[in-house]
PDB file of N, CA and C in Angstrom:
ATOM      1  N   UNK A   1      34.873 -19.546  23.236  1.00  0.00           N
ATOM      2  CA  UNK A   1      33.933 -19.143  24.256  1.00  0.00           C
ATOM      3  C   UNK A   1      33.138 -20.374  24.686  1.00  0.00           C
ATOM      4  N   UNK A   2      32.817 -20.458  25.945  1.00  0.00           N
ATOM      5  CA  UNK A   2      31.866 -21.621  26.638  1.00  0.00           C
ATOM      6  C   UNK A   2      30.623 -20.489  27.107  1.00  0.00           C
ATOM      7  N   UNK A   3      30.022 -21.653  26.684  1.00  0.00           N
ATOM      8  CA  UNK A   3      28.532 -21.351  27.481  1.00  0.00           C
ATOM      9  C   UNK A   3      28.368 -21.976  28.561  1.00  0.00           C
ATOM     10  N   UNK A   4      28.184 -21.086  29.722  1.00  0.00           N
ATOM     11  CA  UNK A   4      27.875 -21.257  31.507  1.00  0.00           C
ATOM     12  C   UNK A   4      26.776 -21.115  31.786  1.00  0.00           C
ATOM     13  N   UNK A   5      25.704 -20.423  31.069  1.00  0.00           N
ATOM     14  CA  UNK A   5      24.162 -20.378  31.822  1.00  0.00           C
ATOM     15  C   UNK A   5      23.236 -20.160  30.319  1.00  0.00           C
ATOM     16  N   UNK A   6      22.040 -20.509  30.831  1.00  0.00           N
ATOM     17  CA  UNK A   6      21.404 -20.343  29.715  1.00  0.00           C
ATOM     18  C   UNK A   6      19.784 -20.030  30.465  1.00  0.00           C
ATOM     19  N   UNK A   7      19.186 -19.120  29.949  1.00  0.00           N
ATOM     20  CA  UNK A   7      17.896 -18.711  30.555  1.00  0.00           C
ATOM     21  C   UNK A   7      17.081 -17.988  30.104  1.00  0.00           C
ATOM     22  N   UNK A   8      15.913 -17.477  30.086  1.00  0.00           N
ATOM     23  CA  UNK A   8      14.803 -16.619  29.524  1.00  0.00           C
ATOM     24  C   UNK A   8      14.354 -15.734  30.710  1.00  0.00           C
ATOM     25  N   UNK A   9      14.739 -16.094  31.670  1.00  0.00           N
ATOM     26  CA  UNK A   9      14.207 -14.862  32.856  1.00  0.00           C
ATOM     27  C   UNK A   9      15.531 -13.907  32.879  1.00  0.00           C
ATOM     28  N   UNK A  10      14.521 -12.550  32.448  1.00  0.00           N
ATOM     29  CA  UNK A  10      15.801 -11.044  32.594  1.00  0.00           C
ATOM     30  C   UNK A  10      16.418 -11.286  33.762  1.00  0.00           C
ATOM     31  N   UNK A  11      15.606 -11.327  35.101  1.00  0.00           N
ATOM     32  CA  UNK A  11      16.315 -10.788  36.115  1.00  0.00           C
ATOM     33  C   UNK A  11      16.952 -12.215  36.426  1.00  0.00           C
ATOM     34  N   UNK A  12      17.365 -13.052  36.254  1.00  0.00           N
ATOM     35  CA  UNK A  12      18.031 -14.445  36.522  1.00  0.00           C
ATOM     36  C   UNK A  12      19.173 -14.180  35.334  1.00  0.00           C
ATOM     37  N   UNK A  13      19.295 -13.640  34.341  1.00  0.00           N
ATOM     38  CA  UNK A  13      20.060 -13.017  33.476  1.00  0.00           C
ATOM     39  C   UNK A  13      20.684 -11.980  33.853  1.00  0.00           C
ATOM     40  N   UNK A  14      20.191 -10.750  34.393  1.00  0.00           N
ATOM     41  CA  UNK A  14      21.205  -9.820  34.992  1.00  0.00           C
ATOM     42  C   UNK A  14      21.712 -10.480  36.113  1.00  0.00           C
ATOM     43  N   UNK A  15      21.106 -11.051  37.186  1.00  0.00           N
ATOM     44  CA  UNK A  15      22.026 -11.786  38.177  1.00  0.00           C
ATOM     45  C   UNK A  15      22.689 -12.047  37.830  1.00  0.00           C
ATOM     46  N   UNK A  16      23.090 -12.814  37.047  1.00  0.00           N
ATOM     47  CA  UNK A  16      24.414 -14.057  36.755  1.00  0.00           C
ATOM     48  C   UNK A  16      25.399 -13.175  35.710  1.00  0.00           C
ATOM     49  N   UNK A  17      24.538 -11.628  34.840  1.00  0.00           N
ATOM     50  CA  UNK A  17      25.764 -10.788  34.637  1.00  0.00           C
ATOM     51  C   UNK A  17      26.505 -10.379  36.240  1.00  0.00           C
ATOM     52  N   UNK A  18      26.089  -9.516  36.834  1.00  0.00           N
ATOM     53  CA  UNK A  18      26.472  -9.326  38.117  1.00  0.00           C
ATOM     54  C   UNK A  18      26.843 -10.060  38.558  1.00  0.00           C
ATOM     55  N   UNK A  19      27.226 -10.815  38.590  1.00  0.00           N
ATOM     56  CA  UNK A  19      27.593 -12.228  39.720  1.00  0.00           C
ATOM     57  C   UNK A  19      29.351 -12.368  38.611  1.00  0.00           C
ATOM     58  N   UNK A  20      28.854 -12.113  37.754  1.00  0.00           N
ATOM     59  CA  UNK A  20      30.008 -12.686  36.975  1.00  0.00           C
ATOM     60  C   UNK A  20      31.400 -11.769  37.095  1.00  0.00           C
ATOM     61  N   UNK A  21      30.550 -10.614  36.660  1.00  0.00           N
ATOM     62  CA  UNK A  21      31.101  -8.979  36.687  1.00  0.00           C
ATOM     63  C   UNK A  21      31.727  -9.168  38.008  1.00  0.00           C
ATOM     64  N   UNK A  22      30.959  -9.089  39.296  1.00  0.00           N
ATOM     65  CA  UNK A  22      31.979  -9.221  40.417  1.00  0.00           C
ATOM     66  C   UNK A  22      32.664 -10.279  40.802  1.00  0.00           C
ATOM     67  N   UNK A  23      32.881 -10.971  39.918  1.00  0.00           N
ATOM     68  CA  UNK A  23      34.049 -11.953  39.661  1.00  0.00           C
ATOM     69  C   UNK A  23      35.361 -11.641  39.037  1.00  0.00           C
ATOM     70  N   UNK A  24      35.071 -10.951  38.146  1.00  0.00           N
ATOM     71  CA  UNK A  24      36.246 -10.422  37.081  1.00  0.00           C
ATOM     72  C   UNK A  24      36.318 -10.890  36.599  1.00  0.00           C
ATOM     73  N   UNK A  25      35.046 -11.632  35.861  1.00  0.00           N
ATOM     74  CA  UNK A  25      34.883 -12.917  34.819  1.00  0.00           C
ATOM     75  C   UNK A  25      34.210 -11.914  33.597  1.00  0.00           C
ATOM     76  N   UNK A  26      34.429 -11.465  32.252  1.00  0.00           N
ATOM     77  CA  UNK A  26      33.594 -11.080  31.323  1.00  0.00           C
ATOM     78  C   UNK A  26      32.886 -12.009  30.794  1.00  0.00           C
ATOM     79  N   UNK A  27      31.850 -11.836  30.331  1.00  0.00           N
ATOM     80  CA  UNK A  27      30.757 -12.352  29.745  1.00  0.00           C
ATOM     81  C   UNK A  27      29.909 -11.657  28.692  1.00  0.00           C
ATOM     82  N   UNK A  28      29.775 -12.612  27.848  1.00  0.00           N
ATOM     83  CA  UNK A  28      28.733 -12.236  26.505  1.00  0.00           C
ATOM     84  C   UNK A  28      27.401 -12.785  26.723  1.00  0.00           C
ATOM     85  N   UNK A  29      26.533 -12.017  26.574  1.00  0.00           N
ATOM     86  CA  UNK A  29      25.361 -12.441  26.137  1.00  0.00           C
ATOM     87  C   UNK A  29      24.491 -12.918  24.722  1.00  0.00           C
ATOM     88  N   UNK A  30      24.691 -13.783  24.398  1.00  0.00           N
ATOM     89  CA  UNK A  30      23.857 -13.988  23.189  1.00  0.00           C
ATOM     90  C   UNK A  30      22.211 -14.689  22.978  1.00  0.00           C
ATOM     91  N   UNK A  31      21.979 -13.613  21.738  1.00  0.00           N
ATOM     92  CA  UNK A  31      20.592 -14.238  22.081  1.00  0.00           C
ATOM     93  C   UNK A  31      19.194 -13.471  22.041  1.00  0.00           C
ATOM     94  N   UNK A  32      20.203 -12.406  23.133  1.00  0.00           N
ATOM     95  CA  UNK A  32      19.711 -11.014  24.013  1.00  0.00           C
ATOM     96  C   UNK A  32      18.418 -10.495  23.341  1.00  0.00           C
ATOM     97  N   UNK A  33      18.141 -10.828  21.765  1.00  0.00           N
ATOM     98  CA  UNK A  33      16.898  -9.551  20.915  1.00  0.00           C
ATOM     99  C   UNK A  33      16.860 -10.438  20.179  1.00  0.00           C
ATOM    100  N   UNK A  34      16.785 -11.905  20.527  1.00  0.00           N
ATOM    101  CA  UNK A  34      16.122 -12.491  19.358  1.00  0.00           C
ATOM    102  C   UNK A  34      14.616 -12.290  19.338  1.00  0.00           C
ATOM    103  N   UNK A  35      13.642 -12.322  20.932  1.00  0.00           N
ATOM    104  CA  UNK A  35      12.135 -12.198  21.246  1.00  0.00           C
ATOM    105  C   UNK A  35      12.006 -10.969  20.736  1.00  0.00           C
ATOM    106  N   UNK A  36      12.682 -10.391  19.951  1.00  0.00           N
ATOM    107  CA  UNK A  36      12.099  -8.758  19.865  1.00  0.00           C
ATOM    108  C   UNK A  36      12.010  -8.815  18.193  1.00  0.00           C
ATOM    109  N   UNK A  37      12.078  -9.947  18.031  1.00  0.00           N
ATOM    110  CA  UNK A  37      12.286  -9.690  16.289  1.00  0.00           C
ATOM    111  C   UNK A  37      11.071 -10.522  15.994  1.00  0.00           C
ATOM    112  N   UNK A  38      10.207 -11.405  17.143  1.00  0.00           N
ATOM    113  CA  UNK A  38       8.838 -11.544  16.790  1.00  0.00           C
ATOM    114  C   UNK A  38       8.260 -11.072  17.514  1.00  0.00           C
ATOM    115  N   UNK A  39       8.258  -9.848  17.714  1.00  0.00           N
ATOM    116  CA  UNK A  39       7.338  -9.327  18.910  1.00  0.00           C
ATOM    117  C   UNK A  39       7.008  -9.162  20.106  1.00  0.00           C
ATOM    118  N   UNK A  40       7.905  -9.909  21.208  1.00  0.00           N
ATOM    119  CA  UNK A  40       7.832 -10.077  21.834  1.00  0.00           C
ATOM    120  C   UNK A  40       8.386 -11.312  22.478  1.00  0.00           C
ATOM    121  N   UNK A  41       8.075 -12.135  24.320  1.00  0.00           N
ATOM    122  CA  UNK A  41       8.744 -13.164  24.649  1.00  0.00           C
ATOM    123  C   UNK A  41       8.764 -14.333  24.114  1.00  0.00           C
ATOM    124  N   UNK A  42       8.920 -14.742  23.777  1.00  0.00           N
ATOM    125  CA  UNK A  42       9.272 -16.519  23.197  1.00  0.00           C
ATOM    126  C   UNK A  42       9.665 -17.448  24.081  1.00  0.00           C
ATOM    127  N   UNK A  43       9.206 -18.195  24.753  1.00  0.00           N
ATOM    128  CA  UNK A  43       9.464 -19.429  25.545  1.00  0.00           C
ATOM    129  C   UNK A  43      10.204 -20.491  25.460  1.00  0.00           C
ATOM    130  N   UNK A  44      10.550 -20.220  23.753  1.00  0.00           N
ATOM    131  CA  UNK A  44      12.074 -20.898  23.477  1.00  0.00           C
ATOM    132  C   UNK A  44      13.378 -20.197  23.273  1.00  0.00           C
ATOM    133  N   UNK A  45      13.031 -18.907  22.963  1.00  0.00           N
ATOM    134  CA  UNK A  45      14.650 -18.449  23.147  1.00  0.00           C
ATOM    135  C   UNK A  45      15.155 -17.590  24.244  1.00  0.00           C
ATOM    136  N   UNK A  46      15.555 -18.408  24.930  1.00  0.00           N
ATOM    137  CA  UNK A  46      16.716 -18.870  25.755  1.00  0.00           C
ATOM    138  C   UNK A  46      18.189 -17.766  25.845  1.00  0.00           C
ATOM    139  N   UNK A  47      18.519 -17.027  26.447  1.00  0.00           N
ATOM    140  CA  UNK A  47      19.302 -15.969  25.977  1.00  0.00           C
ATOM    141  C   UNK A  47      20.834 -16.598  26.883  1.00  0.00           C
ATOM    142  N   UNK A  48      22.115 -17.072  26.017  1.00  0.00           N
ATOM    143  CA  UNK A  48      23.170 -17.915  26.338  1.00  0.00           C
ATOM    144  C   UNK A  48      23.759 -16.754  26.778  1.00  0.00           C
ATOM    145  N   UNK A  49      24.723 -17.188  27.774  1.00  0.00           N
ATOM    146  CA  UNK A  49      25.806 -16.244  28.535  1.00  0.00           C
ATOM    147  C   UNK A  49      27.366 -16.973  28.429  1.00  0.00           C
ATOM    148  N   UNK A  50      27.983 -16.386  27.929  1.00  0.00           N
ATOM    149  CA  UNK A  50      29.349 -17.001  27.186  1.00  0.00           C
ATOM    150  C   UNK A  50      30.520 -16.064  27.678  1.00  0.00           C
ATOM    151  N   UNK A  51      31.386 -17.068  28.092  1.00  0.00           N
ATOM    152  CA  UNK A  51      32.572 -16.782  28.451  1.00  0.00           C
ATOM    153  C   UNK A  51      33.630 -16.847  28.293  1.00  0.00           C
ATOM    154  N   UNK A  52      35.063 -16.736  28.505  1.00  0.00           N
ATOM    155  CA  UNK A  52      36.132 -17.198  27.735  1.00  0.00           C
ATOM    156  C   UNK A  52      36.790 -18.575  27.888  1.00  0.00           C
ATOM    157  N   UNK A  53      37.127 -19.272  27.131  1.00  0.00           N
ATOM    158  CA  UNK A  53      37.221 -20.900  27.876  1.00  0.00           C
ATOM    159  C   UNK A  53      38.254 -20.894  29.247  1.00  0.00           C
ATOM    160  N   UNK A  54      39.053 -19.857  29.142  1.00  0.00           N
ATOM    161  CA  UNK A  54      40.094 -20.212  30.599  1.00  0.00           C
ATOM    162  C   UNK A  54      38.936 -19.882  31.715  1.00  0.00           C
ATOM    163  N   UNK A  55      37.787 -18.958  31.610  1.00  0.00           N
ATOM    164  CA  UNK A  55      37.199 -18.193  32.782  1.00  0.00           C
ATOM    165  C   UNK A  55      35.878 -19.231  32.865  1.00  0.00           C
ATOM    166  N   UNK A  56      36.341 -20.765  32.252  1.00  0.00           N
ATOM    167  CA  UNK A  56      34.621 -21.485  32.307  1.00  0.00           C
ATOM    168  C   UNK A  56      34.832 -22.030  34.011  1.00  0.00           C
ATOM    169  N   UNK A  57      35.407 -22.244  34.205  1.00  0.00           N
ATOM    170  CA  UNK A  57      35.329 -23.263  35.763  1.00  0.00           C
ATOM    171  C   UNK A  57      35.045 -21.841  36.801  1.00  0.00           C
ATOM    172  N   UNK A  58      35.782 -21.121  36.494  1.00  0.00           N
ATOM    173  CA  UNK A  58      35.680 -20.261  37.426  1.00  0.00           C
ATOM    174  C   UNK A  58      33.851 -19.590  37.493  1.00  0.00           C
ATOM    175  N   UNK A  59      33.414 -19.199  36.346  1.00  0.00           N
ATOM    176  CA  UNK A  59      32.357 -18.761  36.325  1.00  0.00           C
ATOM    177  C   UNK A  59      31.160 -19.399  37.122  1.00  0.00           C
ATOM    178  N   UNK A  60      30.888 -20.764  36.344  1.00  0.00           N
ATOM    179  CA  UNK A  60      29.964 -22.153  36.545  1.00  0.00           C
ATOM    180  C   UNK A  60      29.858 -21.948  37.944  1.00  0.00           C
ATOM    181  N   UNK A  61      31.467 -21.778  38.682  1.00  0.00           N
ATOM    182  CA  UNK A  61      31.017 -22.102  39.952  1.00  0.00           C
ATOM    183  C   UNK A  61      30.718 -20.796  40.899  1.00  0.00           C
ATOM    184  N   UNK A  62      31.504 -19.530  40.286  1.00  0.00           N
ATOM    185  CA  UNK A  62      30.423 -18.108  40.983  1.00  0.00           C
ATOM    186  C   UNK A  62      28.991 -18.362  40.859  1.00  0.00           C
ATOM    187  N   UNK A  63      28.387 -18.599  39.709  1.00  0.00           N
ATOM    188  CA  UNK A  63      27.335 -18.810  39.719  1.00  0.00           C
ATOM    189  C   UNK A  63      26.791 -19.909  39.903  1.00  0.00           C
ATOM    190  N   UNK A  64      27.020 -20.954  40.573  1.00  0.00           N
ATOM    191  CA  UNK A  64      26.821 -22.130  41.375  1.00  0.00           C
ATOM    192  C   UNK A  64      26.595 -21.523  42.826  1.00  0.00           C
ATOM    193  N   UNK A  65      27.305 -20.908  43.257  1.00  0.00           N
ATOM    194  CA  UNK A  65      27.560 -20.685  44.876  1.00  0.00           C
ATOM    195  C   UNK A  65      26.199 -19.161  44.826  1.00  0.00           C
ATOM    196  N   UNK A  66      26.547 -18.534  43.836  1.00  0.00           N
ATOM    197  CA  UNK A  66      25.401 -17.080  44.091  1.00  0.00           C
ATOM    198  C   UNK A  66      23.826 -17.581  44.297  1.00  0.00           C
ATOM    199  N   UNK A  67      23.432 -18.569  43.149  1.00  0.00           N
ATOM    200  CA  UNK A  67      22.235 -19.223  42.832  1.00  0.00           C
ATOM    201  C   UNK A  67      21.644 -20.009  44.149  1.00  0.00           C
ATOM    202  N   UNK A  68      22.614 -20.575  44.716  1.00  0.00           N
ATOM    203  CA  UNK A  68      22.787 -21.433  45.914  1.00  0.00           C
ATOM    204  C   UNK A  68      21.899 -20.474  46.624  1.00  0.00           C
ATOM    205  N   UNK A  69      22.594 -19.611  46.705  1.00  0.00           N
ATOM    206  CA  UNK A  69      22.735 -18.309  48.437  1.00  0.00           C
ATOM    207  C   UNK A  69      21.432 -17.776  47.792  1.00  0.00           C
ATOM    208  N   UNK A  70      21.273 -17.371  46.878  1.00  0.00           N
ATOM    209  CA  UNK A  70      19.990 -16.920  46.890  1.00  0.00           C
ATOM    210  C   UNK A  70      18.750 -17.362  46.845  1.00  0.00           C
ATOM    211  N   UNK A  71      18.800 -19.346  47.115  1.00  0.00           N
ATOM    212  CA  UNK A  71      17.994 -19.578  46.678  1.00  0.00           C
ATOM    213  C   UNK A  71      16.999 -20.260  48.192  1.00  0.00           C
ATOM    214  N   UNK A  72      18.595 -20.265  49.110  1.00  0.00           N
ATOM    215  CA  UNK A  72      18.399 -20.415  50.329  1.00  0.00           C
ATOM    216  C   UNK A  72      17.950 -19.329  51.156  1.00  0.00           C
ATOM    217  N   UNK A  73      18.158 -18.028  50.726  1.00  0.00           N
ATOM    218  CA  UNK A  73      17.648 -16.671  51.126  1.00  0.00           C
ATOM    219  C   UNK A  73      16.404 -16.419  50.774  1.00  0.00           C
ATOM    220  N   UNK A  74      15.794 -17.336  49.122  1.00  0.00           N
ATOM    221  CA  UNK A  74      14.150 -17.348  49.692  1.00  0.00           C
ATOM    222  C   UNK A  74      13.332 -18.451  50.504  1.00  0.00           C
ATOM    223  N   UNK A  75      14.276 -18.852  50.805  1.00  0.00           N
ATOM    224  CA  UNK A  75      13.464 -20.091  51.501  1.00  0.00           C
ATOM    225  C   UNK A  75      13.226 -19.591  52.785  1.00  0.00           C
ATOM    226  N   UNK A  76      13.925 -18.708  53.174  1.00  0.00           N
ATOM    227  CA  UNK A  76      14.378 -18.307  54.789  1.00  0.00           C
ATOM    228  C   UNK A  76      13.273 -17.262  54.746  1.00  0.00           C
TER     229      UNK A  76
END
């Protein structure tokens, strides 16, 4: 498995599930409940999104091009 994204914001985390998902790329999340085992958010853990090594190029760059578009859609 490769790791393609790595992040602490949920909704920047479900994006890039979704993004992946409508790729036909599966993805793991790890990580996911580590902040819940001290209580809450943690600013260091980081929740990894892992994929299968044939599906790494492909992923990186769905979520290269989604991140893009959306990032130009708040600018607009």
């Amino acid at each position: 498995m490769k790791l393609v994204f790595k992040v602490d914001d949920p909704v920047k985390l479900s994006f890039a599930q979704a993004v992946l998902k409508e790729a036909g790329i599966e993805s793991v999340v790890l990580d996911e409940h580590v902040s819940s085992l001290y209580g809450g958010d943690i600013p260091f853990s980081q929740r990894r999104v892992m994929v299968d090594d044939e599906d790494e190029h492909a992923a990186r760059e769905a979520l290269r091009i989604a991140f893009d578009e959306a990032e130009r859609s708040e600018a607009d």
